[in-house]
Protein backbone atom coordinates (compact mmCIF):
# COMPACT_ATOMS: atom_id res chain seq x y z
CA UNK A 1 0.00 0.00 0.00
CA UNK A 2 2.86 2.42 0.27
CA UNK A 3 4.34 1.40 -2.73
CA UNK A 4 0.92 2.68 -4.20
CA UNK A 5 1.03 5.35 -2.10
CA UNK A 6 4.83 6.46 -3.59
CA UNK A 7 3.58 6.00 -7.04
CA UNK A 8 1.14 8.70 -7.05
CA UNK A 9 3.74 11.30 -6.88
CA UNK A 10 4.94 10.09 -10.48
CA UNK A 11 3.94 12.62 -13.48
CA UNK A 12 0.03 11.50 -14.20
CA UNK A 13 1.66 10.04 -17.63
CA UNK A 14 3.96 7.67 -16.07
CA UNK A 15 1.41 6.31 -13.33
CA UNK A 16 0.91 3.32 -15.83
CA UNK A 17 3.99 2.16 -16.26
CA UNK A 18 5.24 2.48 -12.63
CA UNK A 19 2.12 -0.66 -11.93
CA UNK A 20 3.92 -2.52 -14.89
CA UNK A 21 5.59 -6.20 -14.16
CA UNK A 22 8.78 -4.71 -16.21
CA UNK A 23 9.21 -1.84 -13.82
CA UNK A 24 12.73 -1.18 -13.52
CA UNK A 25 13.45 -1.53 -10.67
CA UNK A 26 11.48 -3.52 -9.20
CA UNK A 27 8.93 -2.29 -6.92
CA UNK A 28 6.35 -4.20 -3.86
CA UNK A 29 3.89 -4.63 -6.18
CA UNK A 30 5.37 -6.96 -8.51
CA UNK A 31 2.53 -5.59 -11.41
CA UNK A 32 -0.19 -7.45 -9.47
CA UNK A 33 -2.16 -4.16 -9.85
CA UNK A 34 -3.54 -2.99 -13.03
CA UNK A 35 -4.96 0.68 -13.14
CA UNK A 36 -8.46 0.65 -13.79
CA UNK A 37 -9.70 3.98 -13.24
CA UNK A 38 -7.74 7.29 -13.48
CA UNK A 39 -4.87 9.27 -12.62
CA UNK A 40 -7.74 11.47 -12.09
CA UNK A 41 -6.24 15.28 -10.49
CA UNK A 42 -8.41 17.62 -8.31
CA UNK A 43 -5.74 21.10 -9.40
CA UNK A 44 -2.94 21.35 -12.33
CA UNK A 45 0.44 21.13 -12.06
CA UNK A 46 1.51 19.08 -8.58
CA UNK A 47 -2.00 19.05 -7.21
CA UNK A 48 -3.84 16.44 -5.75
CA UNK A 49 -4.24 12.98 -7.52
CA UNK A 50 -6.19 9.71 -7.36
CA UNK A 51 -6.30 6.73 -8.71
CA UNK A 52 -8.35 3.12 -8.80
CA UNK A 53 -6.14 -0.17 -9.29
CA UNK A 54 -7.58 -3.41 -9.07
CA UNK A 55 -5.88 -7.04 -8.35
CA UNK A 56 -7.06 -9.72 -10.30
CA UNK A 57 -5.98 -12.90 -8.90
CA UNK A 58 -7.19 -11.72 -5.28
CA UNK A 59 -10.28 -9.43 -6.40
CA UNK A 60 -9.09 -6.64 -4.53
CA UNK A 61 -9.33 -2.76 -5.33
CA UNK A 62 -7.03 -0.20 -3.87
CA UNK A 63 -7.63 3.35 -4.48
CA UNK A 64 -4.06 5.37 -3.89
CA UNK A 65 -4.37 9.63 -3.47
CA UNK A 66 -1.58 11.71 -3.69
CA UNK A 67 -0.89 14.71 -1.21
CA UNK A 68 0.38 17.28 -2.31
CA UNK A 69 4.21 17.38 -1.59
CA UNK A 70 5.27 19.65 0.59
CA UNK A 71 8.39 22.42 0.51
CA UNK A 72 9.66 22.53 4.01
CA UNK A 73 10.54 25.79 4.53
CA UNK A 74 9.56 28.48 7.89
CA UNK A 75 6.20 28.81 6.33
CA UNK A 76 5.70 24.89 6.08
CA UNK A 77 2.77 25.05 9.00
CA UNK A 78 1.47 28.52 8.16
CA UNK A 79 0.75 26.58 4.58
CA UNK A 80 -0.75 23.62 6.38
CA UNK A 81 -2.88 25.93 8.62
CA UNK A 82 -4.38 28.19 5.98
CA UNK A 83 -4.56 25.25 3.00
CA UNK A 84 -5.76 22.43 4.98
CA UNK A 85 -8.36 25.24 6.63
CA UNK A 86 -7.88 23.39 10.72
CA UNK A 87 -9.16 27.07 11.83
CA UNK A 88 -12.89 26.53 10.07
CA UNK A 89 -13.84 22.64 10.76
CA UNK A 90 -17.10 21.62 9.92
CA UNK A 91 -19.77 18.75 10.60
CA UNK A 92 -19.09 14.86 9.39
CA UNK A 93 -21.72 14.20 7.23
CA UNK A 94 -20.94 10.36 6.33
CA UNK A 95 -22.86 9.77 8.19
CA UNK A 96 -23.82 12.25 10.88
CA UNK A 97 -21.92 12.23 13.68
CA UNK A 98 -22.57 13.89 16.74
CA UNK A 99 -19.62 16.30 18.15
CA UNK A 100 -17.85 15.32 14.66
CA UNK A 101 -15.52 17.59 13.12
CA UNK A 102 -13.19 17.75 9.90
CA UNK A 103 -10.61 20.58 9.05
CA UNK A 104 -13.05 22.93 6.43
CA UNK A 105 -9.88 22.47 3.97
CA UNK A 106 -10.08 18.32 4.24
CA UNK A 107 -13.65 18.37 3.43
CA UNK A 108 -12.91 20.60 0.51
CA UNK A 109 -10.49 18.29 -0.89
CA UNK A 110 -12.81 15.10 -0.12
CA UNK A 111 -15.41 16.86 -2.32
CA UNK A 112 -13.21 17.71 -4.88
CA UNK A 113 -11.75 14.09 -5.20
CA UNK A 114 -15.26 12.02 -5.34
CA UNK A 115 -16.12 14.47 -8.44
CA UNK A 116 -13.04 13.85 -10.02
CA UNK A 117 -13.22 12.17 -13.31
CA UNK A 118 -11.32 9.92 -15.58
CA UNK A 119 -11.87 8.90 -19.12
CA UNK A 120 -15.68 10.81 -18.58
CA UNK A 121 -16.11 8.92 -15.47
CA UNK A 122 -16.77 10.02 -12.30
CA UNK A 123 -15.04 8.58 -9.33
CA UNK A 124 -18.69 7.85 -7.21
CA UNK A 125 -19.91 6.61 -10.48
CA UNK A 126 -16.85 4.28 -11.11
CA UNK A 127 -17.64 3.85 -7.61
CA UNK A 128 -21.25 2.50 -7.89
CA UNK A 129 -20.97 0.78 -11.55
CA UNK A 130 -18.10 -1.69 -10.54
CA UNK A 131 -16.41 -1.54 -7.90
CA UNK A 132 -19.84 -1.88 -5.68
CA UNK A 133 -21.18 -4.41 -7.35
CA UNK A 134 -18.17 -6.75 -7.40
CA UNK A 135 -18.44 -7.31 -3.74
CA UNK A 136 -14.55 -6.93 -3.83
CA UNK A 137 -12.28 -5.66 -0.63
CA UNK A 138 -11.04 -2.23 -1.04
CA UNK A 139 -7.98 -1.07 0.29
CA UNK A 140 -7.59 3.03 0.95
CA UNK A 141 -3.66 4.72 0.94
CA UNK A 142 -2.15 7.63 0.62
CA UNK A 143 0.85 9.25 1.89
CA UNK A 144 1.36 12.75 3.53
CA UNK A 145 -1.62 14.77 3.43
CA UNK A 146 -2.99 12.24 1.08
CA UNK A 147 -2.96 10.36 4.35
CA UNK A 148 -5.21 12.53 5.60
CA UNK A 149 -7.46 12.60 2.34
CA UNK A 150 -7.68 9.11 3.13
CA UNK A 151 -9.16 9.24 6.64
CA UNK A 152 -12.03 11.08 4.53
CA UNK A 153 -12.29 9.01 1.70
CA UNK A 154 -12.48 5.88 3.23
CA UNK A 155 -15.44 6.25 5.69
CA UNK A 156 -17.41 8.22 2.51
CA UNK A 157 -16.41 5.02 0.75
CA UNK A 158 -18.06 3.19 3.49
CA UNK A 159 -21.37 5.50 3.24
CA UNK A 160 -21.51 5.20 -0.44
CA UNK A 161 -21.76 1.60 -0.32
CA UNK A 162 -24.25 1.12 2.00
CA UNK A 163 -26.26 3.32 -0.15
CA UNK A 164 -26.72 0.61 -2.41
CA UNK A 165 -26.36 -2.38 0.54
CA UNK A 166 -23.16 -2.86 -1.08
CA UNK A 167 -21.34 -5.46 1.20
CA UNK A 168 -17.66 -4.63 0.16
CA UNK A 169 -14.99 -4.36 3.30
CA UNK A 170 -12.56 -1.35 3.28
CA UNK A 171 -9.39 -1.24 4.67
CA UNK A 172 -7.76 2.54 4.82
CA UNK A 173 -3.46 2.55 5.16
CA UNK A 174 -2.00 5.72 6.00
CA UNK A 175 1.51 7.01 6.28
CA UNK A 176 2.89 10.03 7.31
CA UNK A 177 -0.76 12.02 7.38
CA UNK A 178 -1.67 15.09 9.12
CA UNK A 179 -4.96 14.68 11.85
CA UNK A 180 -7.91 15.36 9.51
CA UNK A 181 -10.44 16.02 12.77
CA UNK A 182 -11.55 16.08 16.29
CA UNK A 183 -11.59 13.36 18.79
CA UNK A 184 -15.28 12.64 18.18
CA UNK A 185 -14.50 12.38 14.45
CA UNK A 186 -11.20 9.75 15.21
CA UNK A 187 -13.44 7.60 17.81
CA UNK A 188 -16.47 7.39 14.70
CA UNK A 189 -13.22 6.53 12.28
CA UNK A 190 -11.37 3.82 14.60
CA UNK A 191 -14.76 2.00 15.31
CA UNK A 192 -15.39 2.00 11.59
CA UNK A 193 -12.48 0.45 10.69
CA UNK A 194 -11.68 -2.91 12.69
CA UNK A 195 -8.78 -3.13 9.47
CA UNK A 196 -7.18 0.12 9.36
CA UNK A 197 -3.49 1.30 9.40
CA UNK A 198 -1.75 4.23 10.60
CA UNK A 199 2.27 4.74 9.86
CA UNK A 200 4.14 7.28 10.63
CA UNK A 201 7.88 8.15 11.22
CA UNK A 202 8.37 9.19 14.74
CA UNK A 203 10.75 12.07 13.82
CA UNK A 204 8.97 13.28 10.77
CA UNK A 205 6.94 16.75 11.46
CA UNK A 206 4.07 16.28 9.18
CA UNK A 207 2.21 13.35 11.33
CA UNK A 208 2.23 16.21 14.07
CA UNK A 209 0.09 18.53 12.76
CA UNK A 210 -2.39 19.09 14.59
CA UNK A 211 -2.25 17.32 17.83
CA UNK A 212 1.38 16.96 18.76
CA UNK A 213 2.46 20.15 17.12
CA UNK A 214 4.97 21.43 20.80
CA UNK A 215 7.08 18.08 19.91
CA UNK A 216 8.51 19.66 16.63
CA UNK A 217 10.37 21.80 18.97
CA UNK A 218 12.87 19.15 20.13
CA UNK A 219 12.43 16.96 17.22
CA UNK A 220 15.80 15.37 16.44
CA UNK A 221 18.41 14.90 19.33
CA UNK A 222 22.01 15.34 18.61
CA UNK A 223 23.56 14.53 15.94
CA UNK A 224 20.09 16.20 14.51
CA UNK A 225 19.73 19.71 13.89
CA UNK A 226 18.30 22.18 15.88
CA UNK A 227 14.90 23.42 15.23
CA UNK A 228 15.23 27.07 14.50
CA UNK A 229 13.83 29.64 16.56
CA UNK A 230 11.53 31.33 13.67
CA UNK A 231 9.71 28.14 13.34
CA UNK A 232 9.61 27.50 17.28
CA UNK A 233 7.78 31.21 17.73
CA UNK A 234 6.01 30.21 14.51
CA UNK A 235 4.74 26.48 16.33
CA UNK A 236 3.87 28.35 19.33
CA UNK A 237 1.74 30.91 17.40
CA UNK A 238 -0.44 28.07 15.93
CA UNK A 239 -0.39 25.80 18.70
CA UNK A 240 -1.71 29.09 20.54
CA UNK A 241 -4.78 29.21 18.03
CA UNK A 242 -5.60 25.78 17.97
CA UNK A 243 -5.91 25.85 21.70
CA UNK A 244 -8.25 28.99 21.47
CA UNK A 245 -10.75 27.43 19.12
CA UNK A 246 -10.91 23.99 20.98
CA UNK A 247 -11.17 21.71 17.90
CA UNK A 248 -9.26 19.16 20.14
CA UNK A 249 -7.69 17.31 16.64
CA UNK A 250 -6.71 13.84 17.28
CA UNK A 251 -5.37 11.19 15.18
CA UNK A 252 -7.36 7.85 14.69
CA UNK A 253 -6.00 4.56 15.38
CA UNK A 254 -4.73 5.30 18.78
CA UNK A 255 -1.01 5.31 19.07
CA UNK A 256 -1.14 3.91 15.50
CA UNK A 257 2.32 1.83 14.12
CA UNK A 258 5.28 4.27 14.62
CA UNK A 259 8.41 3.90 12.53
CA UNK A 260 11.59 4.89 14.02
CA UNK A 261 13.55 6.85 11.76
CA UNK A 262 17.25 7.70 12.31
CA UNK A 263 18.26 11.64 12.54
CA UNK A 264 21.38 12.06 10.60
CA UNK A 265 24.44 15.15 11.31
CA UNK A 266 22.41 17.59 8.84
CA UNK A 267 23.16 20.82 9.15
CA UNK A 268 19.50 22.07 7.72
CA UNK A 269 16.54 21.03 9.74
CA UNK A 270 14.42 21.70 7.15
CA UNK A 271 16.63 19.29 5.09
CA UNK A 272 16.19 16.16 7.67
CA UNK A 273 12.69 17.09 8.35
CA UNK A 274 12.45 16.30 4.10
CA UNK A 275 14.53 13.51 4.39
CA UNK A 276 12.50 12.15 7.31
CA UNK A 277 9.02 12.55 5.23
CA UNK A 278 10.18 11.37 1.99
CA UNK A 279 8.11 8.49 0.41
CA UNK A 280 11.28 6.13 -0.24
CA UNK A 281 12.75 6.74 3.55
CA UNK A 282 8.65 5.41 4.75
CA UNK A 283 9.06 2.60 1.58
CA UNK A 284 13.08 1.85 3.73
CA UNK A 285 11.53 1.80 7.08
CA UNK A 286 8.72 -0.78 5.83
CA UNK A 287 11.45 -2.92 4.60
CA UNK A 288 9.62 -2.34 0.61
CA UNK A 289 11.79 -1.49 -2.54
CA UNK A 290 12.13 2.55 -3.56
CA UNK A 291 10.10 3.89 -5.73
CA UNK A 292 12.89 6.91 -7.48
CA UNK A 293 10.14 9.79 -8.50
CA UNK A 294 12.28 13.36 -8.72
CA UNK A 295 10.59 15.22 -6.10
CA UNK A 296 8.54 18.20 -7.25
CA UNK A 297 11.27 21.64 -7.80
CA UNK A 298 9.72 24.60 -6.21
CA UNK A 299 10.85 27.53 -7.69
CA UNK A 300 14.11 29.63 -6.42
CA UNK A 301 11.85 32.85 -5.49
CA UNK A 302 8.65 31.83 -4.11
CA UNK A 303 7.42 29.10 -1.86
CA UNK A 304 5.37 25.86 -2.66
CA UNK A 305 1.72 26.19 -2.26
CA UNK A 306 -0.76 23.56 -0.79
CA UNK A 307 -3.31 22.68 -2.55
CA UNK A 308 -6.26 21.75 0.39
CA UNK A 309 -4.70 18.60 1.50
């Protein structure tokens, strides 16, 4: 599922042949997967992306969404705050849950992927025209803020189903995502899923946004860099706000299966905090093959954007 996960960072073009049996190298999923529906993006350039494969021999789907990758720079969690939207949550709706709440930006970007469309398809219609009525398991993944795409996706997956008393089991893996709600919403989304995952590299920064955000401060311990003081006042400012509004955000799964990543002597903390997040250092810690996709260039004079999730 991370190996599905890494391969939606590849150029939309090139999703197709990363799934192939002849990939070279190698990768986990040893072309078991075909793509069936999609790349499908919600933005242009390095936006979101989804897509549907499906596993014949097993009669399994697994529906991988990209996050947008981000530039860690000072404003990395000024970006998060504003494009994810944590300041303006709003009501579950899939169902109704009481006390439930989802960052405004999350449910934006949940929205924006179940419209998508591929080949004049739509994702819910793909959705209720084959991959309902097969009765097949469906597996959820998505790395980065794609992991927190998927904590939406996969319980509107659930709802969608039982629209049509669809009987189809999902199973949602996530590495490395941000908390997409409150504590009401990760109770609702941990009692859904008796099969979920939830990975995360105990030194990278991303998995601590929202509810862990102070830890940042004293991420990695000697040889590590030092986090710098701009982004300390800059952690304390949000962390401030977040405790003013009283979302309480809270990641699902419990303590969830933490990966212990290795700081290294670098001299840039916003160089190991990259390092630490990368798709290929998650795909080392699981023990999988790398997946080598050139990481998105952000341009020399101005700073990466975020795209909702």
């Amino acid at each position: 599922m991370m190996t599905l996960a890494a391969i939606t960072y590849a150029p939309a073009k090139d999703i197709g042949s990363y799934l192939l049996p002849t990939t070279n190298p190698a990768n986990a999923t040893n072309g078991d997967w075909a793509l069936v529906w999609g790349p499908a993006m919600t933005g242009i350039d390095e936006g979101n992306l989804m897509f549907v494969t499906y596993n014949k021999s097993t009669n399994q789907y697994a529906i991988a969404v990209r996050g947008t990758y981000p530039y860690f720079g000072l404003a990395l969690l000024v970006d998060l705050y504003e494009d994810l939207d944590v300041s303006h949550p709003l009501p579950w709706q899939y169902p109704t849950v009481p006390g439930a709440l989802v960052a405004g930006g999350t449910i934006d970007g949940l929205n924006d992927l179940v419209r998508c469309t591929s080949n004049g398809v739509a994702f819910h219609t793909f959705v209720d025209s084959q991959i309902a009525p097969s009765g097949a398991d469906i597996f959820v993944t998505g790395h980065s803020l794609g992991g927190a795409l998927t904590t939406v996706l996969a319980p509107w997956l659930v709802y969608r189903l039982s629209q049509s008393n669809a009987k189809n089991a999902v199973m949602p893996y996530t590495y490395a995502g941000p908390t997409a709600g409150n504590a009401a919403f990760a109770t609702f989304y941990t009692e859904l899923f008796k099969s979920s995952f939830r990975y995360y590299n105990a030194i990278d920064i991303v998995p601590k946004a929202w509810a862990d955000l102070l830890s940042i401060k004293s991420l990695y311990s000697s040889p590590g860099p030092a986090c710098p003081w701009e982004l300390k006042d800059t952690i304390d400012l949000v962390s401030d706000w977040l405790n003013a509004i009283k979302v309480g955000y809270t990641q699902p799964n419990g303590a969830g299966e933490s990966l212990l990543g290795v700081p290294s002597p670098a001299s840039d903390f916003f160089a190991e905090a990259l390092d630490q997040h990368d798709h290929n250092y998650y795909l080392k810690l699981l023990g999988a093959p790398t997946v080598p996709i050139a990481a998105p260039r952000t341009p020399a004079n101005s700073k990466k954007r975020l795209h909702h999730v």
